[in-house]
PDB file of N, CA and C in Angstrom:
ATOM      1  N   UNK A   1      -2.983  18.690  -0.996  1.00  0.00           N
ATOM      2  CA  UNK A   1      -3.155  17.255  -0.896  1.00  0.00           C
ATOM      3  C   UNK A   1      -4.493  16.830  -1.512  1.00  0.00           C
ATOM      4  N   UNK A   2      -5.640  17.284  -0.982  1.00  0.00           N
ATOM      5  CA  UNK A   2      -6.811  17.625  -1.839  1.00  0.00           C
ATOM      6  C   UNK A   2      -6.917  17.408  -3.357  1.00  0.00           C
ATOM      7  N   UNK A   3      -6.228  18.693  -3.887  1.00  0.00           N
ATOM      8  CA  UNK A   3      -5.977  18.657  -5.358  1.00  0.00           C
ATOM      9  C   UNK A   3      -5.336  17.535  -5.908  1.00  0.00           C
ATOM     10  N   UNK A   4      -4.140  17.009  -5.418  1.00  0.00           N
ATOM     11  CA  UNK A   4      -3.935  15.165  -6.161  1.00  0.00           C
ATOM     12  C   UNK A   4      -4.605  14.418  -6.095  1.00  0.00           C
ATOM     13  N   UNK A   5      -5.624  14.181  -5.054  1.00  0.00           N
ATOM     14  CA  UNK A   5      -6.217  13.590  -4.774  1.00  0.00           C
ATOM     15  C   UNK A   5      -6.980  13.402  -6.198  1.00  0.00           C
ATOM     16  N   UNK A   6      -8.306  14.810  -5.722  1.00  0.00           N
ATOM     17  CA  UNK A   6      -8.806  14.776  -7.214  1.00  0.00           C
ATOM     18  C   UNK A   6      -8.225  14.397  -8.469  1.00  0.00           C
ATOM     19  N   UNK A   7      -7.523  14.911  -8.876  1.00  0.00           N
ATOM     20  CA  UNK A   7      -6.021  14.841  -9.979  1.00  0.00           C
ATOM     21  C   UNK A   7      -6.200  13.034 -10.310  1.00  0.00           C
ATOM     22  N   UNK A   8      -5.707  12.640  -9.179  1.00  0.00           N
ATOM     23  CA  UNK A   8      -5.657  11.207  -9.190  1.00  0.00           C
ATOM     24  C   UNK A   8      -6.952  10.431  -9.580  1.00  0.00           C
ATOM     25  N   UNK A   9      -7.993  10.471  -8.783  1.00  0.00           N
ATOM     26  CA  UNK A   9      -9.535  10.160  -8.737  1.00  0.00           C
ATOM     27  C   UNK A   9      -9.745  10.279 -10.622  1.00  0.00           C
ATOM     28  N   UNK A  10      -9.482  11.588 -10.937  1.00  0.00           N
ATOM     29  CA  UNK A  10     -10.138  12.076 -11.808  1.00  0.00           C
ATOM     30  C   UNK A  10      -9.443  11.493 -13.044  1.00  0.00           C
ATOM     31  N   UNK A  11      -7.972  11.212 -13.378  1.00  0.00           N
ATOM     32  CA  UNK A  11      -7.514  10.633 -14.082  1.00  0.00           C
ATOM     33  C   UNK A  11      -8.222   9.063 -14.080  1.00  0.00           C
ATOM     34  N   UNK A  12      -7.898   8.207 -13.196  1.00  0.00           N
ATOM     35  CA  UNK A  12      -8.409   6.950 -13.313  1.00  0.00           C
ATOM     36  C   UNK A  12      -9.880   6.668 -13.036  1.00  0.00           C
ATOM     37  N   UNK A  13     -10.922   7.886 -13.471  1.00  0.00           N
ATOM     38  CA  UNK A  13     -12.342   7.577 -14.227  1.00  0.00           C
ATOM     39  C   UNK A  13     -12.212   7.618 -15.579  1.00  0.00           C
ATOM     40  N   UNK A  14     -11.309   8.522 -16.187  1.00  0.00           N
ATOM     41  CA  UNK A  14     -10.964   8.711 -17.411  1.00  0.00           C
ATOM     42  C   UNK A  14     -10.058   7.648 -18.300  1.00  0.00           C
ATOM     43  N   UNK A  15      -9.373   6.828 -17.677  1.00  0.00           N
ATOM     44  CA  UNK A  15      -8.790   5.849 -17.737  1.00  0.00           C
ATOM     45  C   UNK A  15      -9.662   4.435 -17.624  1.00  0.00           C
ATOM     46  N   UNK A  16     -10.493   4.564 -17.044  1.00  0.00           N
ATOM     47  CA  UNK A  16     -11.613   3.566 -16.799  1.00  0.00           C
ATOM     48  C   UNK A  16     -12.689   3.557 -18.264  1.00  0.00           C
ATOM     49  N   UNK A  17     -12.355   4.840 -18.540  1.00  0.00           N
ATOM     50  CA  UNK A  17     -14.019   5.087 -19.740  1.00  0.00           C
ATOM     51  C   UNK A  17     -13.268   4.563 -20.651  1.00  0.00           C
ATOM     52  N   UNK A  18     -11.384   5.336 -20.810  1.00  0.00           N
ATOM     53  CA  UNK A  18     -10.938   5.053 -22.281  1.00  0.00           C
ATOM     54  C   UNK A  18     -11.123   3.246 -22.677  1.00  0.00           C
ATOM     55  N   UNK A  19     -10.868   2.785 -21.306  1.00  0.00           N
ATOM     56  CA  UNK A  19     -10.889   1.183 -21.725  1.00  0.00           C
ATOM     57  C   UNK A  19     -11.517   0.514 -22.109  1.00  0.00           C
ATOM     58  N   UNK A  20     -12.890   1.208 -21.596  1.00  0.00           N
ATOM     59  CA  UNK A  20     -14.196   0.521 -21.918  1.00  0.00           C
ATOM     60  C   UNK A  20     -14.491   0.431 -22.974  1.00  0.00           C
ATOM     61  N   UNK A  21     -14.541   1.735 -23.316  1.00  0.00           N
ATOM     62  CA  UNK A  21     -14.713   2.033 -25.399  1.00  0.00           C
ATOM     63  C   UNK A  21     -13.931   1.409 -25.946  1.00  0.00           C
ATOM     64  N   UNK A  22     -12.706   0.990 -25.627  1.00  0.00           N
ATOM     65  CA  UNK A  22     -11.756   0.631 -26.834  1.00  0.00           C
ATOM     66  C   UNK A  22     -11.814  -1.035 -26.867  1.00  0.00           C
ATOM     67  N   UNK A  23     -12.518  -1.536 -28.034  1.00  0.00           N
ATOM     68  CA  UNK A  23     -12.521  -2.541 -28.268  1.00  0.00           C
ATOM     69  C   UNK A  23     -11.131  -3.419 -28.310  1.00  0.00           C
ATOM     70  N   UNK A  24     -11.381  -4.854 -27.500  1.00  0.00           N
ATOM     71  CA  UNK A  24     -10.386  -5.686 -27.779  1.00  0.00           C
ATOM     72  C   UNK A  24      -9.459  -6.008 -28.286  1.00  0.00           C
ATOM     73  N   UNK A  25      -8.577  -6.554 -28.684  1.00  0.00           N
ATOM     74  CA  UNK A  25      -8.124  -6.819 -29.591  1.00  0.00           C
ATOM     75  C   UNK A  25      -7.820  -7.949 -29.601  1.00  0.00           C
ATOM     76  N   UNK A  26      -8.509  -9.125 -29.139  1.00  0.00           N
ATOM     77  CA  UNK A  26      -8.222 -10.628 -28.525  1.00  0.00           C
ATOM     78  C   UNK A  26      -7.835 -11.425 -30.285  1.00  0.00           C
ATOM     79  N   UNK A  27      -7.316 -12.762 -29.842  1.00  0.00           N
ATOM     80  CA  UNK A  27      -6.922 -13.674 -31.178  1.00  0.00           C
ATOM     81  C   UNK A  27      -6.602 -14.739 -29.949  1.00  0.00           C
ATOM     82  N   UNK A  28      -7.417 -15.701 -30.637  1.00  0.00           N
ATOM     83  CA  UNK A  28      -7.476 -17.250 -29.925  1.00  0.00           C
ATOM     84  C   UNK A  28      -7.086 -18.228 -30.362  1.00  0.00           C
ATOM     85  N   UNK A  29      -6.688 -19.333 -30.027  1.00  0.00           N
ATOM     86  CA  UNK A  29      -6.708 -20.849 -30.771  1.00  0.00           C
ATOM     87  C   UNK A  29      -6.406 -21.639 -29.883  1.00  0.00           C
ATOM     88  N   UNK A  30      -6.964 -22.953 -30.288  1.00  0.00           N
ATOM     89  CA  UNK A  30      -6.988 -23.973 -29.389  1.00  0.00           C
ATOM     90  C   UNK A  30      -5.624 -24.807 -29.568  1.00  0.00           C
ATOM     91  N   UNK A  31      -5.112 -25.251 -28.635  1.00  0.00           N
ATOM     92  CA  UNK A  31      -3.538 -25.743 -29.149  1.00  0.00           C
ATOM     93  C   UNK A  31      -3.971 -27.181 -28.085  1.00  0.00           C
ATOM     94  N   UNK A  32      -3.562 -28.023 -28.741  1.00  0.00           N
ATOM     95  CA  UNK A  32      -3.771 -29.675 -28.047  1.00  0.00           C
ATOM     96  C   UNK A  32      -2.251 -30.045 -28.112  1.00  0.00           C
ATOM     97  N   UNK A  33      -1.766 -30.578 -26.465  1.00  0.00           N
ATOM     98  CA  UNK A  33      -0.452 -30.744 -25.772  1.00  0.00           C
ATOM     99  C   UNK A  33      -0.442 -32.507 -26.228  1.00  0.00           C
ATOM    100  N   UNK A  34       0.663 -32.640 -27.058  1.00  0.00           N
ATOM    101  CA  UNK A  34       0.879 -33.916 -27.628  1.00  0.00           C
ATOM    102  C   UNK A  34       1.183 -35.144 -27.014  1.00  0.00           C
ATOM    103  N   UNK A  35       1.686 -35.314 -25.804  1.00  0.00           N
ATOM    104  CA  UNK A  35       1.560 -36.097 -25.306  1.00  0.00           C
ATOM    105  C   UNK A  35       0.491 -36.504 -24.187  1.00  0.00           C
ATOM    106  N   UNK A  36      -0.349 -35.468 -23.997  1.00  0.00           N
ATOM    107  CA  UNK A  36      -1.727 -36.120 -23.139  1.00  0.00           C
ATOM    108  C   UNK A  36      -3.081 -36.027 -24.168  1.00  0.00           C
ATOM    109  N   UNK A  37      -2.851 -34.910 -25.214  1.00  0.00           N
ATOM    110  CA  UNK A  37      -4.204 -35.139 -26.148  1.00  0.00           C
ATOM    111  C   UNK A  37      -5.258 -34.166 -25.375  1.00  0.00           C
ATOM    112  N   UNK A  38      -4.740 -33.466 -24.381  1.00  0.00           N
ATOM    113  CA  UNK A  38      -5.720 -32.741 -23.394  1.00  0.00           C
ATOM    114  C   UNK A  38      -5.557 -31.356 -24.853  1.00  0.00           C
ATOM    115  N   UNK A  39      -6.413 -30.576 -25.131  1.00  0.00           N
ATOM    116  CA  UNK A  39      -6.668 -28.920 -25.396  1.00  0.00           C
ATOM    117  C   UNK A  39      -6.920 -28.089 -24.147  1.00  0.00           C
ATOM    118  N   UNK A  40      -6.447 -27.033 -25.009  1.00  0.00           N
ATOM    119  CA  UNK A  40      -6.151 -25.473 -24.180  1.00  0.00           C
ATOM    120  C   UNK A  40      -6.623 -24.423 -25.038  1.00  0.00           C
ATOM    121  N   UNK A  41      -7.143 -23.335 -24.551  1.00  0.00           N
ATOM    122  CA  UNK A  41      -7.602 -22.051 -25.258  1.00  0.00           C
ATOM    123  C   UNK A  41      -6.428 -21.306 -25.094  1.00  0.00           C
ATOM    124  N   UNK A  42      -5.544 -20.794 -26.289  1.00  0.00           N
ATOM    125  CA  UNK A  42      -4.292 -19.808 -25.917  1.00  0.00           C
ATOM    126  C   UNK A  42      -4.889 -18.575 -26.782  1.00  0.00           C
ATOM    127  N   UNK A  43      -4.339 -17.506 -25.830  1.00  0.00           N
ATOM    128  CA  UNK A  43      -4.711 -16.444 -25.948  1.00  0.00           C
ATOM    129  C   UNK A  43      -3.037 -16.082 -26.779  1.00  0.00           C
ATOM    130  N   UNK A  44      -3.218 -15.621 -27.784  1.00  0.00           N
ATOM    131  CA  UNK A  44      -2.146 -15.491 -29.136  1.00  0.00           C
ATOM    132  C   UNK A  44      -1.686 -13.971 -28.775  1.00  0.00           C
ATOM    133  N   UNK A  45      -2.114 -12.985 -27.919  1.00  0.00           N
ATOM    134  CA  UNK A  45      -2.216 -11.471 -28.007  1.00  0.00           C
ATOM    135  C   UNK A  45      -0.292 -11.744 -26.627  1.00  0.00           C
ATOM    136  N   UNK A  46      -0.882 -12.877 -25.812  1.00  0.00           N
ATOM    137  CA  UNK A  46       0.295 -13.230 -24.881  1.00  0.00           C
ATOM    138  C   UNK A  46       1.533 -13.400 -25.390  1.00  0.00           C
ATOM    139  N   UNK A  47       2.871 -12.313 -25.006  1.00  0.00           N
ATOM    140  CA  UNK A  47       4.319 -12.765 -26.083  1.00  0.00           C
ATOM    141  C   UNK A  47       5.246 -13.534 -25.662  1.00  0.00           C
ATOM    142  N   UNK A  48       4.464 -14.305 -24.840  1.00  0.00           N
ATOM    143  CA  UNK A  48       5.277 -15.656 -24.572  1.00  0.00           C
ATOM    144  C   UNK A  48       4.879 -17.009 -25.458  1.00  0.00           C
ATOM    145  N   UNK A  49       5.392 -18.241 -25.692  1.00  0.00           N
ATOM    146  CA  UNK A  49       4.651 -19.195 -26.271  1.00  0.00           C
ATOM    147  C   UNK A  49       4.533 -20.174 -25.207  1.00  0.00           C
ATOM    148  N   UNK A  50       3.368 -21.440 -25.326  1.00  0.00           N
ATOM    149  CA  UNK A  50       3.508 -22.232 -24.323  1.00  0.00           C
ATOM    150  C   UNK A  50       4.429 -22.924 -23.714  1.00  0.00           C
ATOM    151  N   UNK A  51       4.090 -23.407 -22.886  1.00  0.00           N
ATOM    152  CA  UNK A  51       5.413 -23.940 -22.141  1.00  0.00           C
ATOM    153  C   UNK A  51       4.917 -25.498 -21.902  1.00  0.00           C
ATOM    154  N   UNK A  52       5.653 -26.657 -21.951  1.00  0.00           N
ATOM    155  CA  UNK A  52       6.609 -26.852 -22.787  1.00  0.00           C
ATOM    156  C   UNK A  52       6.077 -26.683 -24.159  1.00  0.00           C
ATOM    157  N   UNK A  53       6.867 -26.875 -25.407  1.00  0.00           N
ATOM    158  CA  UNK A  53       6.623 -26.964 -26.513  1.00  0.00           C
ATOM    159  C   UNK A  53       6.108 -27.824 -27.239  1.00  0.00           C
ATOM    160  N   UNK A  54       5.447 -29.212 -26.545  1.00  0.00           N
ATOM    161  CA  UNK A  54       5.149 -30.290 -27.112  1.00  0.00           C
ATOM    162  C   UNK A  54       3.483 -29.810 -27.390  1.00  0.00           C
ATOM    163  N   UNK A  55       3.351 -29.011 -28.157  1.00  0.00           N
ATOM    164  CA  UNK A  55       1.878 -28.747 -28.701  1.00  0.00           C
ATOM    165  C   UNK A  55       1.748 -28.721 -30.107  1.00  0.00           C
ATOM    166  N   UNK A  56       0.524 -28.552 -30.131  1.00  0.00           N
ATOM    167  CA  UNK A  56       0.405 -28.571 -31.768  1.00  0.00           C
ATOM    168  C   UNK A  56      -1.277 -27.302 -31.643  1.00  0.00           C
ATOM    169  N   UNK A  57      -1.225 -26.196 -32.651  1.00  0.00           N
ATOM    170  CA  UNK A  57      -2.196 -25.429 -33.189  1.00  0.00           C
ATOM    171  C   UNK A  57      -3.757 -26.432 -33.748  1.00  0.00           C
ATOM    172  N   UNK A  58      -4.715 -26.378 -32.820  1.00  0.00           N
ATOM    173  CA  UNK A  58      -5.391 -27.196 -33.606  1.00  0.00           C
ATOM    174  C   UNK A  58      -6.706 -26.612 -34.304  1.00  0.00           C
ATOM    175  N   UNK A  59      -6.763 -25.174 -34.151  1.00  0.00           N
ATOM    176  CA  UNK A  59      -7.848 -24.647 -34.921  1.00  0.00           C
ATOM    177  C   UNK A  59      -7.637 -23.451 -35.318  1.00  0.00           C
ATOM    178  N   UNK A  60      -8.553 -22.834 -35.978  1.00  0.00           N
ATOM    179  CA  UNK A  60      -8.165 -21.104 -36.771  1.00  0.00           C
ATOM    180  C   UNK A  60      -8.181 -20.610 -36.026  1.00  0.00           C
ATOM    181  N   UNK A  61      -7.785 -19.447 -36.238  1.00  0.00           N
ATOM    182  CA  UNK A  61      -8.068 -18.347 -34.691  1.00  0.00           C
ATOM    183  C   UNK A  61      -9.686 -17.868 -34.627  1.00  0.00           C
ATOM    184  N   UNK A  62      -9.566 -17.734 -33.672  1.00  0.00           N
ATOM    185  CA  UNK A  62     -10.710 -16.545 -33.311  1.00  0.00           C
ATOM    186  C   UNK A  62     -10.862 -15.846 -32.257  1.00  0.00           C
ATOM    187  N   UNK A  63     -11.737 -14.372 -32.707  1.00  0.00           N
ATOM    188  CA  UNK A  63     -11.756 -13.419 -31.899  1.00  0.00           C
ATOM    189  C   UNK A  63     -12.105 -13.506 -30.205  1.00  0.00           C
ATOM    190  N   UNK A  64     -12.868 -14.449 -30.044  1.00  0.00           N
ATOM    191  CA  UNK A  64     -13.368 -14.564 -28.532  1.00  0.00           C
ATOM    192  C   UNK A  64     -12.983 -15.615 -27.897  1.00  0.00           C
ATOM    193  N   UNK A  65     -12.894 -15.627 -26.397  1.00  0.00           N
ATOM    194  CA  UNK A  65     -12.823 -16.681 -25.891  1.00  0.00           C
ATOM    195  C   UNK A  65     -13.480 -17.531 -25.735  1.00  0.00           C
ATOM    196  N   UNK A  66     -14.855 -16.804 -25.968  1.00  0.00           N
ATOM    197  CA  UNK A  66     -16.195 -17.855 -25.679  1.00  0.00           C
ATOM    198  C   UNK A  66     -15.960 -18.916 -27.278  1.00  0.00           C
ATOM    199  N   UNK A  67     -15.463 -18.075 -28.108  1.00  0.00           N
ATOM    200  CA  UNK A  67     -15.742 -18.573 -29.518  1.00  0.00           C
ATOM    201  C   UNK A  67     -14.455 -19.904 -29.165  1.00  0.00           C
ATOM    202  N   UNK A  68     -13.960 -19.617 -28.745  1.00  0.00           N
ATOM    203  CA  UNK A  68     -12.889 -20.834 -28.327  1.00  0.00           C
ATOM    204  C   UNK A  68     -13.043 -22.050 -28.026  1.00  0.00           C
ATOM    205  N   UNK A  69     -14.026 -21.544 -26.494  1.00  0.00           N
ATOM    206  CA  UNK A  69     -14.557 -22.528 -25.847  1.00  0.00           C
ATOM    207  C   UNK A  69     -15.206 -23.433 -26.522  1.00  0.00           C
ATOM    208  N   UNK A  70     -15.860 -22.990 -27.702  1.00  0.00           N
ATOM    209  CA  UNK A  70     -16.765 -23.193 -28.345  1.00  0.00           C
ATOM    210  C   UNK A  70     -16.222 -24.006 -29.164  1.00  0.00           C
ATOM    211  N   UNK A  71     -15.088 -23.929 -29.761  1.00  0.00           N
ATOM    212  CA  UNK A  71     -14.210 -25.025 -30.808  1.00  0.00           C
ATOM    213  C   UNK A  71     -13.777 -26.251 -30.109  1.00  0.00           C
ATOM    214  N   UNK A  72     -13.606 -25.549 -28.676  1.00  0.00           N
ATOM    215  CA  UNK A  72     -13.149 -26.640 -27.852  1.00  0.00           C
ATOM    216  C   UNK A  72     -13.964 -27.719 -27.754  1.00  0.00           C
ATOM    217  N   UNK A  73     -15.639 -27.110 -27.311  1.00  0.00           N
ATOM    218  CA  UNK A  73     -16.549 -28.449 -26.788  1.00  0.00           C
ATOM    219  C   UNK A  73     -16.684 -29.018 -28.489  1.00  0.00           C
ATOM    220  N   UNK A  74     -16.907 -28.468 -29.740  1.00  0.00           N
ATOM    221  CA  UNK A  74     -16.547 -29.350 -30.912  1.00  0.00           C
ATOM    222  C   UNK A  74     -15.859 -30.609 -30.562  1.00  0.00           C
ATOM    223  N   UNK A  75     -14.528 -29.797 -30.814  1.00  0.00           N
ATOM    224  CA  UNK A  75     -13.243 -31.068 -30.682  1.00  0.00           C
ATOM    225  C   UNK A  75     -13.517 -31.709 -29.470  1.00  0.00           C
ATOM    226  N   UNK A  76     -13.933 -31.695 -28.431  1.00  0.00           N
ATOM    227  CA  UNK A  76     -14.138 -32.817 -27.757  1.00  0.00           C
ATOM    228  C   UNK A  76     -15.262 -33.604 -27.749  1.00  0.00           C
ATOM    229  N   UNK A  77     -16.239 -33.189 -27.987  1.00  0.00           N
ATOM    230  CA  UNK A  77     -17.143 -34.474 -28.837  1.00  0.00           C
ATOM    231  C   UNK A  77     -16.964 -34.976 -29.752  1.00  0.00           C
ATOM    232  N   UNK A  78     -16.065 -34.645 -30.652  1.00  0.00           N
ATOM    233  CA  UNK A  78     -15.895 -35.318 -31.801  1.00  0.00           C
ATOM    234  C   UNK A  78     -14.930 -36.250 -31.702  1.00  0.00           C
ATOM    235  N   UNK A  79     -14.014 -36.094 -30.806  1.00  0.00           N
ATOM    236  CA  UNK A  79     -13.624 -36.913 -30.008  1.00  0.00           C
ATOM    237  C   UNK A  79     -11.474 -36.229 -30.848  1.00  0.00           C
ATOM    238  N   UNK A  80     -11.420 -35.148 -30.666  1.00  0.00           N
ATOM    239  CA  UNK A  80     -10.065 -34.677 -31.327  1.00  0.00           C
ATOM    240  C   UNK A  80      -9.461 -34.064 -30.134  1.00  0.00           C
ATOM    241  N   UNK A  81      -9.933 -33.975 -29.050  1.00  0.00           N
ATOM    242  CA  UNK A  81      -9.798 -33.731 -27.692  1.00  0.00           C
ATOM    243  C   UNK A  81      -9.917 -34.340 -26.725  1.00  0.00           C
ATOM    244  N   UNK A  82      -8.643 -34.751 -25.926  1.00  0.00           N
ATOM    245  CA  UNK A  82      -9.830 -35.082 -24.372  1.00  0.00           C
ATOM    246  C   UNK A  82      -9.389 -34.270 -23.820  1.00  0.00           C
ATOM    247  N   UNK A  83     -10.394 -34.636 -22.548  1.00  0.00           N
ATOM    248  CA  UNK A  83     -10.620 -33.483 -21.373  1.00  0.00           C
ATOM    249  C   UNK A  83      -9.713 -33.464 -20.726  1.00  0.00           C
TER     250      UNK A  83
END
């Protein structure tokens, strides 16, 4: 019982490291829902699409979420967003 234990323990440190090292693989874009004009950060890596469909893609992708956020507060000062 012991020995799975370890077994177990010892697999999911190793499982913990592989994740760490292995870089992301994130893809972002901001998609603005057409009938309120509100934006959203969608995470593109997700294999579902939004729900409902009344959206529209409103910026390039990018790698981070922060970088998202970041398109986001753009478009909403510029006023291509509301909150």
């Amino acid at each position: 019982m012991f020995r799975i234990s370890m077994l177990c323990a010892t697999a999911a440190v190793a499982l913990t490291a592989l994740a760490a090292t292995t870089p992301a693989k994130a893809d972002y874009n901001l998609i603005r829902w057409n009938d309120t004009g509100f934006c959203q950060v969608w995470d593109k890596t997700i294999p579902t699409t939004p729900f409902p469909s009344n959206y529209s893609v409103v910026s390039h992708s990018v790698p981070t979420f922060l970088a998202a956020l970041d398109v986001k507060g753009h478009m909403l000062h510029t006023g291509g967003c509301s909150f």
